[in-house]
Protein backbone atom coordinates (compact mmCIF):
# COMPACT_ATOMS: atom_id res chain seq x y z
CA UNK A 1 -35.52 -40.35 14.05
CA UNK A 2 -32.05 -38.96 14.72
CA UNK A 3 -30.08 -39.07 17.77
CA UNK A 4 -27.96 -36.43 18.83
CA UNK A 5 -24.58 -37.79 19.47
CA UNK A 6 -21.41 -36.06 20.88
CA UNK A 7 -18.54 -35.70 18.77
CA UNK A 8 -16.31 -36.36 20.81
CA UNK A 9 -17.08 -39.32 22.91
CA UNK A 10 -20.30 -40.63 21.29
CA UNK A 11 -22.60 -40.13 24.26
CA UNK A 12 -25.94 -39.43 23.39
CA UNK A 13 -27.09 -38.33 26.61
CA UNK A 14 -27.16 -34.30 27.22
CA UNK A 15 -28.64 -31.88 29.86
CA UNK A 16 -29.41 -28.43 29.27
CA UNK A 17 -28.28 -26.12 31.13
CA UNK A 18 -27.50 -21.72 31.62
CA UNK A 19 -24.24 -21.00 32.16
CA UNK A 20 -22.24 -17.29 32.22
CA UNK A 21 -20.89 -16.97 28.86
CA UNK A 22 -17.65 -14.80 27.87
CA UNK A 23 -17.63 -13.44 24.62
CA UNK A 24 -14.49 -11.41 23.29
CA UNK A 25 -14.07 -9.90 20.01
CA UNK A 26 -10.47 -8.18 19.46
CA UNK A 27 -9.93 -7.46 23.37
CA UNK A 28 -13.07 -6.14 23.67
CA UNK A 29 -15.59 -8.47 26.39
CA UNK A 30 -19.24 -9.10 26.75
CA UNK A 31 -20.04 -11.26 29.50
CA UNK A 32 -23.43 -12.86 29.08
CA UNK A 33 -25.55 -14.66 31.96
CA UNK A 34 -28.09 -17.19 31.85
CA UNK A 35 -26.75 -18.61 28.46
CA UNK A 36 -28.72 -21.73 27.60
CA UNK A 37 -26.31 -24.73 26.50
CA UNK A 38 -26.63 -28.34 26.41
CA UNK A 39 -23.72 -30.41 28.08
CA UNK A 40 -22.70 -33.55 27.39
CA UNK A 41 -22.76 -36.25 30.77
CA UNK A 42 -20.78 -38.34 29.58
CA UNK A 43 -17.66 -35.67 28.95
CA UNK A 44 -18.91 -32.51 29.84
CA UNK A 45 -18.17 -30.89 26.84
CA UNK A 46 -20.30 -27.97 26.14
CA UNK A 47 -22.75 -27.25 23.44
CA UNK A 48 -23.91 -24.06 22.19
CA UNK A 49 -26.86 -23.39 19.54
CA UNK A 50 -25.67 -21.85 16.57
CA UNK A 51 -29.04 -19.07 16.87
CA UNK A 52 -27.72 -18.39 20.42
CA UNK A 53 -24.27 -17.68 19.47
CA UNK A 54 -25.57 -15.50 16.94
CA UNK A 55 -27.46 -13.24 19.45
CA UNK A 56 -24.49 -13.14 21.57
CA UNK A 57 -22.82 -11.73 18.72
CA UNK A 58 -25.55 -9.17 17.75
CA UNK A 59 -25.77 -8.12 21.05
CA UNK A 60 -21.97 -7.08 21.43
CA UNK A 61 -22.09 -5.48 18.22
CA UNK A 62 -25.00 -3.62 19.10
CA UNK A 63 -23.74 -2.69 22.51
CA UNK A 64 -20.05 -1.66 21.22
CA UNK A 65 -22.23 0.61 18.33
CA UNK A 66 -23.84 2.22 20.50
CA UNK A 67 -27.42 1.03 19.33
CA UNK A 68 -27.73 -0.27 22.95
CA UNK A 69 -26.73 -0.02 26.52
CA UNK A 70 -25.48 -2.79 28.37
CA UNK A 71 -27.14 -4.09 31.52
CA UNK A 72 -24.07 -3.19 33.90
CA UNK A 73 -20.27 -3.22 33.59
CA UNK A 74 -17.58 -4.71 35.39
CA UNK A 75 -13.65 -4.26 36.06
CA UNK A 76 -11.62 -6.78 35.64
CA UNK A 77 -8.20 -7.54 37.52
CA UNK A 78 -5.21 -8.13 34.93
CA UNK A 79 -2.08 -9.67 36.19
CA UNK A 80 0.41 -11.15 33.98
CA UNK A 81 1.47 -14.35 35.93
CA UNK A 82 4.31 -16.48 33.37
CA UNK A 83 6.71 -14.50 31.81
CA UNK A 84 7.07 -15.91 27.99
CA UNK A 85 10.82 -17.55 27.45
């Protein structure tokens, strides 16, 4: 049997959890709650399924065709903070 290890610090221990994922797609936003993901307790780094990922992605597509409405919208502040050099 295989153990899932992280790649980056080797931990083998993970907890699932549902976090608020942001997708973006050239400057265009989806944000998408209860996102299942698996973190890592060692590192916290955060793992996503490839299948839900690709959901995510059909969903904004679908959404930004038209083929569906989204749940609700938002607005979100913009404020450019650091000037670049």
């Amino acid at each position: 049997m295989n153990e899932k290890k992280c790649p980056f610090c080797g931990s083998t221990e993970y907890e699932s959890r549902h976090i608020e994922y942001l997708y973006k797609h050239k400057g265009q936003y989806l944000l998408v709650p209860n996102t299942p993901v698996e973190v890592c307790h060692h590192c916290g780094m955060v793992y996503y399924d490839a299948r839900v990922l690709k959901k995510i992605e059909e969903c904004f597509f679908s959404i930004q065709n038209e083929k569906e409405l989204a749940d609700s919208y938002l607005q979100i502040p913009t404020k450019r903070c650091f000037v670049a050099s």
